[in-house]
PDB file of N, CA and C in Angstrom:
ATOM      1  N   UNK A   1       7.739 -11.078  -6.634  1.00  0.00           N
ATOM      2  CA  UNK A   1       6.533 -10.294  -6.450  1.00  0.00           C
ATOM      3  C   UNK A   1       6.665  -9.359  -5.243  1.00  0.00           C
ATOM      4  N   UNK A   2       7.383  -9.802  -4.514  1.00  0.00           N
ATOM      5  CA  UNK A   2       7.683  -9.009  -2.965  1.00  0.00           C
ATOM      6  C   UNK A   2       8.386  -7.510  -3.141  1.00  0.00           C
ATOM      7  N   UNK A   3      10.003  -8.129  -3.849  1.00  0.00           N
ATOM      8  CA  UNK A   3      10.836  -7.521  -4.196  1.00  0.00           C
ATOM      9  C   UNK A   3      11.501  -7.503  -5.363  1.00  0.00           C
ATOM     10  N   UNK A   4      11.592  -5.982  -6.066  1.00  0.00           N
ATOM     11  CA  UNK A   4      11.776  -5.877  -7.618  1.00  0.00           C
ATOM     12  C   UNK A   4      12.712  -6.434  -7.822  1.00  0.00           C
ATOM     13  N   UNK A   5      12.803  -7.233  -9.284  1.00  0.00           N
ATOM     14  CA  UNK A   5      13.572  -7.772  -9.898  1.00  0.00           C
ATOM     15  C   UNK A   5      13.407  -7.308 -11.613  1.00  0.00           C
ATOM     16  N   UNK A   6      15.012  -8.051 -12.213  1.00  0.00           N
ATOM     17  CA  UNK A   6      14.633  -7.682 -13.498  1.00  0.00           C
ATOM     18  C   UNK A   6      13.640  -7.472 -14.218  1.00  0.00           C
ATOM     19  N   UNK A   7      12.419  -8.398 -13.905  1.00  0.00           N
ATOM     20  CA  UNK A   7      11.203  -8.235 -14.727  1.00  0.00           C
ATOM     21  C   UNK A   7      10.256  -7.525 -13.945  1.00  0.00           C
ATOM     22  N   UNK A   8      10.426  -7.111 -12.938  1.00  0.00           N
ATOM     23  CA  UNK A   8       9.637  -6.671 -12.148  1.00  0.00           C
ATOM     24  C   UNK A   8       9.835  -4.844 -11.678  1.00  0.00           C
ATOM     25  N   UNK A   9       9.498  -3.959 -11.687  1.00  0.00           N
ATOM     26  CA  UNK A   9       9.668  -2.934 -11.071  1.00  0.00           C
ATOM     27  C   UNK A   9       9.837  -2.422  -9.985  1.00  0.00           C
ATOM     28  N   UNK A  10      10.190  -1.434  -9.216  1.00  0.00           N
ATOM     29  CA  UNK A  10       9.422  -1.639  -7.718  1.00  0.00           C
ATOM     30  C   UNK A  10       8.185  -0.914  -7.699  1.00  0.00           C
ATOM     31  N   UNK A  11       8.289  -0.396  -8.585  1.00  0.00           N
ATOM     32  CA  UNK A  11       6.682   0.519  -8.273  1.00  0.00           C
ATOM     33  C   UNK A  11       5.898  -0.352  -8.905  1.00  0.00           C
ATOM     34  N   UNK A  12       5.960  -1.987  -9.014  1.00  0.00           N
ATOM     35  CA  UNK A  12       5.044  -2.707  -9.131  1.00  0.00           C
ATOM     36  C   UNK A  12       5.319  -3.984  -7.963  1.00  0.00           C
ATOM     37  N   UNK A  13       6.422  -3.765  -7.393  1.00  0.00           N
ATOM     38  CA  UNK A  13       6.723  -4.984  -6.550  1.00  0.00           C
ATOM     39  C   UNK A  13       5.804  -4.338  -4.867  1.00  0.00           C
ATOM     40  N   UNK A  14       5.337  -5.346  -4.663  1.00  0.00           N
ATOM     41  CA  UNK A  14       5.001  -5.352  -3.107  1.00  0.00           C
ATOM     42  C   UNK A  14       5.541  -4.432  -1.899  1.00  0.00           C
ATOM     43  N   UNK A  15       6.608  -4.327  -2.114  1.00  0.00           N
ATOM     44  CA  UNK A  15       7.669  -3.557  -0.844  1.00  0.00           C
ATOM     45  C   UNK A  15       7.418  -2.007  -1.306  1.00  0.00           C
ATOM     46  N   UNK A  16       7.726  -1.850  -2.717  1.00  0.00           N
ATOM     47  CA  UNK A  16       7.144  -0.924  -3.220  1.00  0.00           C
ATOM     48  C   UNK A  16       6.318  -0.253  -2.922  1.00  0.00           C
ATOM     49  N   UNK A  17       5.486  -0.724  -3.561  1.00  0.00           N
ATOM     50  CA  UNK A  17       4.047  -0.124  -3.364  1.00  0.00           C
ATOM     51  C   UNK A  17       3.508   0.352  -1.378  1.00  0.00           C
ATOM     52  N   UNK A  18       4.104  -0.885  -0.859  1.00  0.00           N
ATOM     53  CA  UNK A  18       4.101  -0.624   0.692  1.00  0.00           C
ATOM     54  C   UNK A  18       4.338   0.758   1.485  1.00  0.00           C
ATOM     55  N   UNK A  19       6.036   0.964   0.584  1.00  0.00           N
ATOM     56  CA  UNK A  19       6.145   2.153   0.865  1.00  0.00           C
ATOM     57  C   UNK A  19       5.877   3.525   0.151  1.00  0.00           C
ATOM     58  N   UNK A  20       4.721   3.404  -0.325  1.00  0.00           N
ATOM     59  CA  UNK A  20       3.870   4.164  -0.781  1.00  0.00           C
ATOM     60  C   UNK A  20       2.321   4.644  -0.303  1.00  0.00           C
ATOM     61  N   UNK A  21       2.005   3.118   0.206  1.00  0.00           N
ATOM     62  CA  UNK A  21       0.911   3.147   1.315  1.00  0.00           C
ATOM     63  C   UNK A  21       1.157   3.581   2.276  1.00  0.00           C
ATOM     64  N   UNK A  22       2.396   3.861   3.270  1.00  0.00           N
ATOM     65  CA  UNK A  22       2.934   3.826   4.230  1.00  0.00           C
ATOM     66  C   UNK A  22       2.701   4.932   4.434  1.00  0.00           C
ATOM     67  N   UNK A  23       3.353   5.965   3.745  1.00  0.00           N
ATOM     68  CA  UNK A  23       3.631   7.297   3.232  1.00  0.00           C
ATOM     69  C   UNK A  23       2.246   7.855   3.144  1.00  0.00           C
ATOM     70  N   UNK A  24       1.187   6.815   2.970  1.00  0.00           N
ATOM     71  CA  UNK A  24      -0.017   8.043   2.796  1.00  0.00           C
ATOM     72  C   UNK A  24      -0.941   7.985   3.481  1.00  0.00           C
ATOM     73  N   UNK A  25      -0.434   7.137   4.909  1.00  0.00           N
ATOM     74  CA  UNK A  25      -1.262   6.931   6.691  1.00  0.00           C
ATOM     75  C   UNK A  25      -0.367   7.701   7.496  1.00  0.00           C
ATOM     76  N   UNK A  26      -0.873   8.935   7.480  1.00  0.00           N
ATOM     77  CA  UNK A  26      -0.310   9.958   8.117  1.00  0.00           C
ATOM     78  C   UNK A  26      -1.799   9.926   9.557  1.00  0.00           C
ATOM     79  N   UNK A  27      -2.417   9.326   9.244  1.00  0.00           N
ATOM     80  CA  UNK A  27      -3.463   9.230  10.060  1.00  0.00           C
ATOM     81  C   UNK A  27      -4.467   7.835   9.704  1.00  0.00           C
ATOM     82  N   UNK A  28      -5.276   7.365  10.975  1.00  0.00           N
ATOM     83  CA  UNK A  28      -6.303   6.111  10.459  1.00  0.00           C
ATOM     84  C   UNK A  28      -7.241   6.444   9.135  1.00  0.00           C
ATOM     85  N   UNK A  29      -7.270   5.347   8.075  1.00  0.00           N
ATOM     86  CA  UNK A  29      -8.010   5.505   7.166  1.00  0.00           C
ATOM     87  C   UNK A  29      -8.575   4.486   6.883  1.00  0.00           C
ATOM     88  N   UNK A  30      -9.883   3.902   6.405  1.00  0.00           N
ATOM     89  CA  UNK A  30     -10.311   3.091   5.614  1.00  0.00           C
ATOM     90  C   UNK A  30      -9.750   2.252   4.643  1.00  0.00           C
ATOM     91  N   UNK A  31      -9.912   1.088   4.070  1.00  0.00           N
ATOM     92  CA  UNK A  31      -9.580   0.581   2.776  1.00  0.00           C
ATOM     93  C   UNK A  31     -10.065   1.478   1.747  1.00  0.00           C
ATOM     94  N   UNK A  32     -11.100   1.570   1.272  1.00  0.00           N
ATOM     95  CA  UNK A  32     -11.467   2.458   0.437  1.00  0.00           C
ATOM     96  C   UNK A  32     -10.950   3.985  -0.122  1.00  0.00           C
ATOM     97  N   UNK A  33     -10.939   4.548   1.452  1.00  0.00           N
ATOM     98  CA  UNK A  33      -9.837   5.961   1.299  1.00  0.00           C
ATOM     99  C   UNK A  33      -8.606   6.019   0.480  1.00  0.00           C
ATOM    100  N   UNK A  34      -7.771   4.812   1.589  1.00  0.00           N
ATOM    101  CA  UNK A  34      -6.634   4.405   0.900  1.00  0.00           C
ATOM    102  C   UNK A  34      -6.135   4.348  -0.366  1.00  0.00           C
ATOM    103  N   UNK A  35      -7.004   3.273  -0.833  1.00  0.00           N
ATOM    104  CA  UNK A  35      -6.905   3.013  -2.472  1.00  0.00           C
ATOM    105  C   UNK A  35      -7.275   4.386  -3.181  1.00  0.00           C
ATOM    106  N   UNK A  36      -8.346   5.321  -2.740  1.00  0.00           N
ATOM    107  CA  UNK A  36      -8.558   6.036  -3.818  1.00  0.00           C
ATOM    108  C   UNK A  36      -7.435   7.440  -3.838  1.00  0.00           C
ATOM    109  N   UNK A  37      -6.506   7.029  -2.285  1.00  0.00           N
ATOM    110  CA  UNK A  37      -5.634   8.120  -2.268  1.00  0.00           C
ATOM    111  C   UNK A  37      -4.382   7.972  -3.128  1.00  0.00           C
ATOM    112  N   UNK A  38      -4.023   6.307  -2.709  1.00  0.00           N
ATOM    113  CA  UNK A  38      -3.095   5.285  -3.182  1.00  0.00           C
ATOM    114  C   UNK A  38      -3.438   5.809  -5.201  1.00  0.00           C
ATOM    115  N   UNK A  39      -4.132   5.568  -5.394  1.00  0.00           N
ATOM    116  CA  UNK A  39      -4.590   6.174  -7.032  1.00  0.00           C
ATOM    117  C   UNK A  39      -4.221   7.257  -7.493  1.00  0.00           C
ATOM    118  N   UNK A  40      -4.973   8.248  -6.688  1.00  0.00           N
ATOM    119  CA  UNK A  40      -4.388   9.658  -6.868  1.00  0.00           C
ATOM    120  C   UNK A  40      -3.119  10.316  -6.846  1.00  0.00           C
ATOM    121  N   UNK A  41      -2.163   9.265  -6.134  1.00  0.00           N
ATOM    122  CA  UNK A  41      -1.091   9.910  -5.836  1.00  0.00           C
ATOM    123  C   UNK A  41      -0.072   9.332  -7.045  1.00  0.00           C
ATOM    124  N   UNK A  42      -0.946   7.960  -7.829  1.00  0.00           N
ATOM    125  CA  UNK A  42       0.160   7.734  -8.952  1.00  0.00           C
ATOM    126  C   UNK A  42      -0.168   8.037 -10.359  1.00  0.00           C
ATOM    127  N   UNK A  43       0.590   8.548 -10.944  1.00  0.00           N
ATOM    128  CA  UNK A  43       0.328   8.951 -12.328  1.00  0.00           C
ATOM    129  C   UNK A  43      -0.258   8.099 -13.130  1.00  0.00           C
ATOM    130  N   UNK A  44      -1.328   8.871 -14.101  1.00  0.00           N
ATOM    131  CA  UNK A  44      -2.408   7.715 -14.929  1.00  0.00           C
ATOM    132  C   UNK A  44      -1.408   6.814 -15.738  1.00  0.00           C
ATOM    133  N   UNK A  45      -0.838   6.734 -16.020  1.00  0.00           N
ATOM    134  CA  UNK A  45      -0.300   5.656 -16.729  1.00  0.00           C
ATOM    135  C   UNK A  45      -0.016   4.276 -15.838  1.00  0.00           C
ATOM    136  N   UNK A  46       0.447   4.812 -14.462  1.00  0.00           N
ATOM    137  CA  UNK A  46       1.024   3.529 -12.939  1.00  0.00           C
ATOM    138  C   UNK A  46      -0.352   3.662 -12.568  1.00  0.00           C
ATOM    139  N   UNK A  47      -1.144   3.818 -12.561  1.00  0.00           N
ATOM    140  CA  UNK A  47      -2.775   3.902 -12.402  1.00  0.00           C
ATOM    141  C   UNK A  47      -3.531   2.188 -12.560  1.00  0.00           C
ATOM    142  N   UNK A  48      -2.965   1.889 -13.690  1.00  0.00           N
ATOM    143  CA  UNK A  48      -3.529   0.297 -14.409  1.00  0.00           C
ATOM    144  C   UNK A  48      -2.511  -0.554 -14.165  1.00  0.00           C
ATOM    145  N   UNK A  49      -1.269  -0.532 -13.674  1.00  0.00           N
ATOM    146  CA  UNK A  49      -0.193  -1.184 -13.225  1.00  0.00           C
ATOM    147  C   UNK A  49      -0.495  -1.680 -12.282  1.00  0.00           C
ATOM    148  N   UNK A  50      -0.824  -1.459 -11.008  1.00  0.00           N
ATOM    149  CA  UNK A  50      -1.462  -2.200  -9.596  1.00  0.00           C
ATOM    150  C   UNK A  50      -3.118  -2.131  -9.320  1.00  0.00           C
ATOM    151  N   UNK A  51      -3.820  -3.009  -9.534  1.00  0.00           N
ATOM    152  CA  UNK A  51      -4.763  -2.810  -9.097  1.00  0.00           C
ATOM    153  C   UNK A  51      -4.744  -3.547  -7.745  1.00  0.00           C
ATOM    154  N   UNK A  52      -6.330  -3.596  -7.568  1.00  0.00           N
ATOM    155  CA  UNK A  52      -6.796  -3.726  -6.283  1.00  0.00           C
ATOM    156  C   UNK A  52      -6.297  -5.089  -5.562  1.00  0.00           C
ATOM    157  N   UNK A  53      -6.173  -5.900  -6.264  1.00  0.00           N
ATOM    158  CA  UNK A  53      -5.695  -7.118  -5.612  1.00  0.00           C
ATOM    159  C   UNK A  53      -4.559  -7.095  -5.493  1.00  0.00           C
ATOM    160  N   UNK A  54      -3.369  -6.332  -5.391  1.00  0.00           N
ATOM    161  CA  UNK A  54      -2.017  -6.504  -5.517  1.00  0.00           C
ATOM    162  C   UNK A  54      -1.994  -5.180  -4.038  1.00  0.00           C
ATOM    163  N   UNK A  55      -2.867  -4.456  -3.975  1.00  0.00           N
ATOM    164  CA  UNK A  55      -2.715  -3.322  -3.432  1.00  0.00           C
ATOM    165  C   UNK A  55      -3.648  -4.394  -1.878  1.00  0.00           C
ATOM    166  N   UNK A  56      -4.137  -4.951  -2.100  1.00  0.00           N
ATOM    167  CA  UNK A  56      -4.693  -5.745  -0.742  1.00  0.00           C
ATOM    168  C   UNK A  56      -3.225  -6.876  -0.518  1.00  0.00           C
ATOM    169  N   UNK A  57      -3.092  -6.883  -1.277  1.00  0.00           N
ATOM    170  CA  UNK A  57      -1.663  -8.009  -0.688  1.00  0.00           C
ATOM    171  C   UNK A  57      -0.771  -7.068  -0.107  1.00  0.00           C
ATOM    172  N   UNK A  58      -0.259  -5.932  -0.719  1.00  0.00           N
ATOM    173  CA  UNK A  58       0.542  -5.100  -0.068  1.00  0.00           C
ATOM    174  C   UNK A  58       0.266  -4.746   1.631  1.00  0.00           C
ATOM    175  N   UNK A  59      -1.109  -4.891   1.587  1.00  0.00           N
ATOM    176  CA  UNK A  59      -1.941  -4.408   2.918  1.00  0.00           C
ATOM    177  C   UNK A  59      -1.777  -5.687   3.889  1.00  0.00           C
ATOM    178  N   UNK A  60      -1.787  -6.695   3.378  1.00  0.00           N
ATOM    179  CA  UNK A  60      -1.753  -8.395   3.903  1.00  0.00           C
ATOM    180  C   UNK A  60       0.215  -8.295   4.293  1.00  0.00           C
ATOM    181  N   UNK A  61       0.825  -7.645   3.403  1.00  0.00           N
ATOM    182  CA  UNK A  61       2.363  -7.885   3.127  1.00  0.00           C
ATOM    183  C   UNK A  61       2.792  -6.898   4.764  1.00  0.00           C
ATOM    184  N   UNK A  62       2.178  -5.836   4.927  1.00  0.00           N
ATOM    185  CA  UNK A  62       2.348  -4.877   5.638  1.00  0.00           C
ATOM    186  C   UNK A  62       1.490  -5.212   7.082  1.00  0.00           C
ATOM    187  N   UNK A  63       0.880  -5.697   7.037  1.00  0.00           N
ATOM    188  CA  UNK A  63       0.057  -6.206   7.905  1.00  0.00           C
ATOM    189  C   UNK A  63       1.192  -7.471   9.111  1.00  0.00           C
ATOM    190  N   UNK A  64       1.688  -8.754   8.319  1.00  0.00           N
ATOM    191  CA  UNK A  64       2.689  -9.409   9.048  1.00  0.00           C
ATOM    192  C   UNK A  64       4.272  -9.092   8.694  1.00  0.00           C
ATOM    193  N   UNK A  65       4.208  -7.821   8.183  1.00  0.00           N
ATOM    194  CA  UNK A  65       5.447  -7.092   9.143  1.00  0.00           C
ATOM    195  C   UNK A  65       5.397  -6.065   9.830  1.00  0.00           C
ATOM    196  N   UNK A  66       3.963  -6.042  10.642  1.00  0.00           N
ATOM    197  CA  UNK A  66       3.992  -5.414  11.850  1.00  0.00           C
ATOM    198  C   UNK A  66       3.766  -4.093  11.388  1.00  0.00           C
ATOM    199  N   UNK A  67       3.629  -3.461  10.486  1.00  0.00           N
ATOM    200  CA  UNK A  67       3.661  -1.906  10.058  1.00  0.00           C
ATOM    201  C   UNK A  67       2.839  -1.793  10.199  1.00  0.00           C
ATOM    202  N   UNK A  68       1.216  -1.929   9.822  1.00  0.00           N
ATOM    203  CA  UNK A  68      -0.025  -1.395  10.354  1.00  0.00           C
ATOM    204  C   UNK A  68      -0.584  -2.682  10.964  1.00  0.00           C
ATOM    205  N   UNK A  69      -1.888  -1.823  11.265  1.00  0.00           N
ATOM    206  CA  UNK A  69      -2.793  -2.714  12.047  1.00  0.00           C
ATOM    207  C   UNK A  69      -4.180  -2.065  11.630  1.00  0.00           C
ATOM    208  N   UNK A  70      -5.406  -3.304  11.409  1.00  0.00           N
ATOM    209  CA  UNK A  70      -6.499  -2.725  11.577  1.00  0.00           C
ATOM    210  C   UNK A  70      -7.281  -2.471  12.916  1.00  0.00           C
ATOM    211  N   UNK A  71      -7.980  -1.364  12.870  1.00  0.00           N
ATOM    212  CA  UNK A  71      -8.283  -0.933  13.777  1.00  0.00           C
ATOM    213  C   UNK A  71     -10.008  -0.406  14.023  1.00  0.00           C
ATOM    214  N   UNK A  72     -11.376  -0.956  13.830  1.00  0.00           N
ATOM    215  CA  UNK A  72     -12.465  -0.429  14.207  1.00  0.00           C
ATOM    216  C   UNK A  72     -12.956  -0.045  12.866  1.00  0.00           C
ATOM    217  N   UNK A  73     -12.433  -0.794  11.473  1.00  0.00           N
ATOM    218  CA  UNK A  73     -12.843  -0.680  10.408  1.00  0.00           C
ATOM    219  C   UNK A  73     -11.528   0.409   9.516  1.00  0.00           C
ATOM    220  N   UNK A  74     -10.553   0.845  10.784  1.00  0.00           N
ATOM    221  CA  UNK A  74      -9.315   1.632   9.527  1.00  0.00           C
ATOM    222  C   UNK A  74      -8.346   1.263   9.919  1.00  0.00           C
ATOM    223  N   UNK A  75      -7.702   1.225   8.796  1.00  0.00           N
ATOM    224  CA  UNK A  75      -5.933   1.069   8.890  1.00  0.00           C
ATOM    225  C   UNK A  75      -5.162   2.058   9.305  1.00  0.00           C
ATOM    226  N   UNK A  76      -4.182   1.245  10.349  1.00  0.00           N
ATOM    227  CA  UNK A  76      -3.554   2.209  11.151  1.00  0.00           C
ATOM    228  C   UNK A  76      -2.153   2.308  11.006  1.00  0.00           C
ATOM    229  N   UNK A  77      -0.757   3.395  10.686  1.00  0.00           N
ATOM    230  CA  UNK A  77       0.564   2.817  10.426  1.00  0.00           C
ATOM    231  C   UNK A  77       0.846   2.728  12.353  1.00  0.00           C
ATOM    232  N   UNK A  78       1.539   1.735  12.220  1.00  0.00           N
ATOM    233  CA  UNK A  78       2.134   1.293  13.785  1.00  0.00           C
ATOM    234  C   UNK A  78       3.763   2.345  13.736  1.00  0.00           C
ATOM    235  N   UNK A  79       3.487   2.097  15.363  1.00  0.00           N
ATOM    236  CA  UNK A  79       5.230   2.866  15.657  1.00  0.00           C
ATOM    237  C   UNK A  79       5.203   4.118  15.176  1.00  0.00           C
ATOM    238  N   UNK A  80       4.207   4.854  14.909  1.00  0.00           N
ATOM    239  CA  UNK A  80       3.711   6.209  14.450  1.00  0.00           C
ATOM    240  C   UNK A  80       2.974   7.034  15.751  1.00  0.00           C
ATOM    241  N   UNK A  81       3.333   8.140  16.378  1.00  0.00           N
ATOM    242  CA  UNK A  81       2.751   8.635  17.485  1.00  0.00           C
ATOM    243  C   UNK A  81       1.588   9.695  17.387  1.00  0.00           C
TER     244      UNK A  81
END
């Protein structure tokens, strides 16, 4: 689930998707923002492939490896100036 495997994709595996979230905190954002940017940025078909609970684990996944942090209600990417 972390990391793609045969049955698994990465644009459905965890690490995946991470670095996809990663990529789209170019600045602090909300959960909400996120996801609806996180959406927009994948084609309708990968649209119904991750929902929301896989996309909060990614956030949980990214969270204890130190890459973001919440911050005053938004998510922040760390080591970013």
């Amino acid at each position: 689930m972390i990391l793609p495997s045969k049955h698994l994709k990465t644009d459905r595996a965890l690490i995946g998707i991470g670095g996809e979230v990663l990529q789209l905190l170019d600045q602090s954002k909300t959960v909400s923002r996120l996801w609806e940017e996180f959406l927009e940025s994948r084609s309708q078909q990968d649209k119904h492939e991750v929902g929301f609970d896989r996309f909060v684990l990614t956030l949980d996944m990214l969270f204890l490896f130190d890459a973001i942090d919440f911050d005053r209600g938004r998510i922040i990417r760390r080591g970013v100036a």
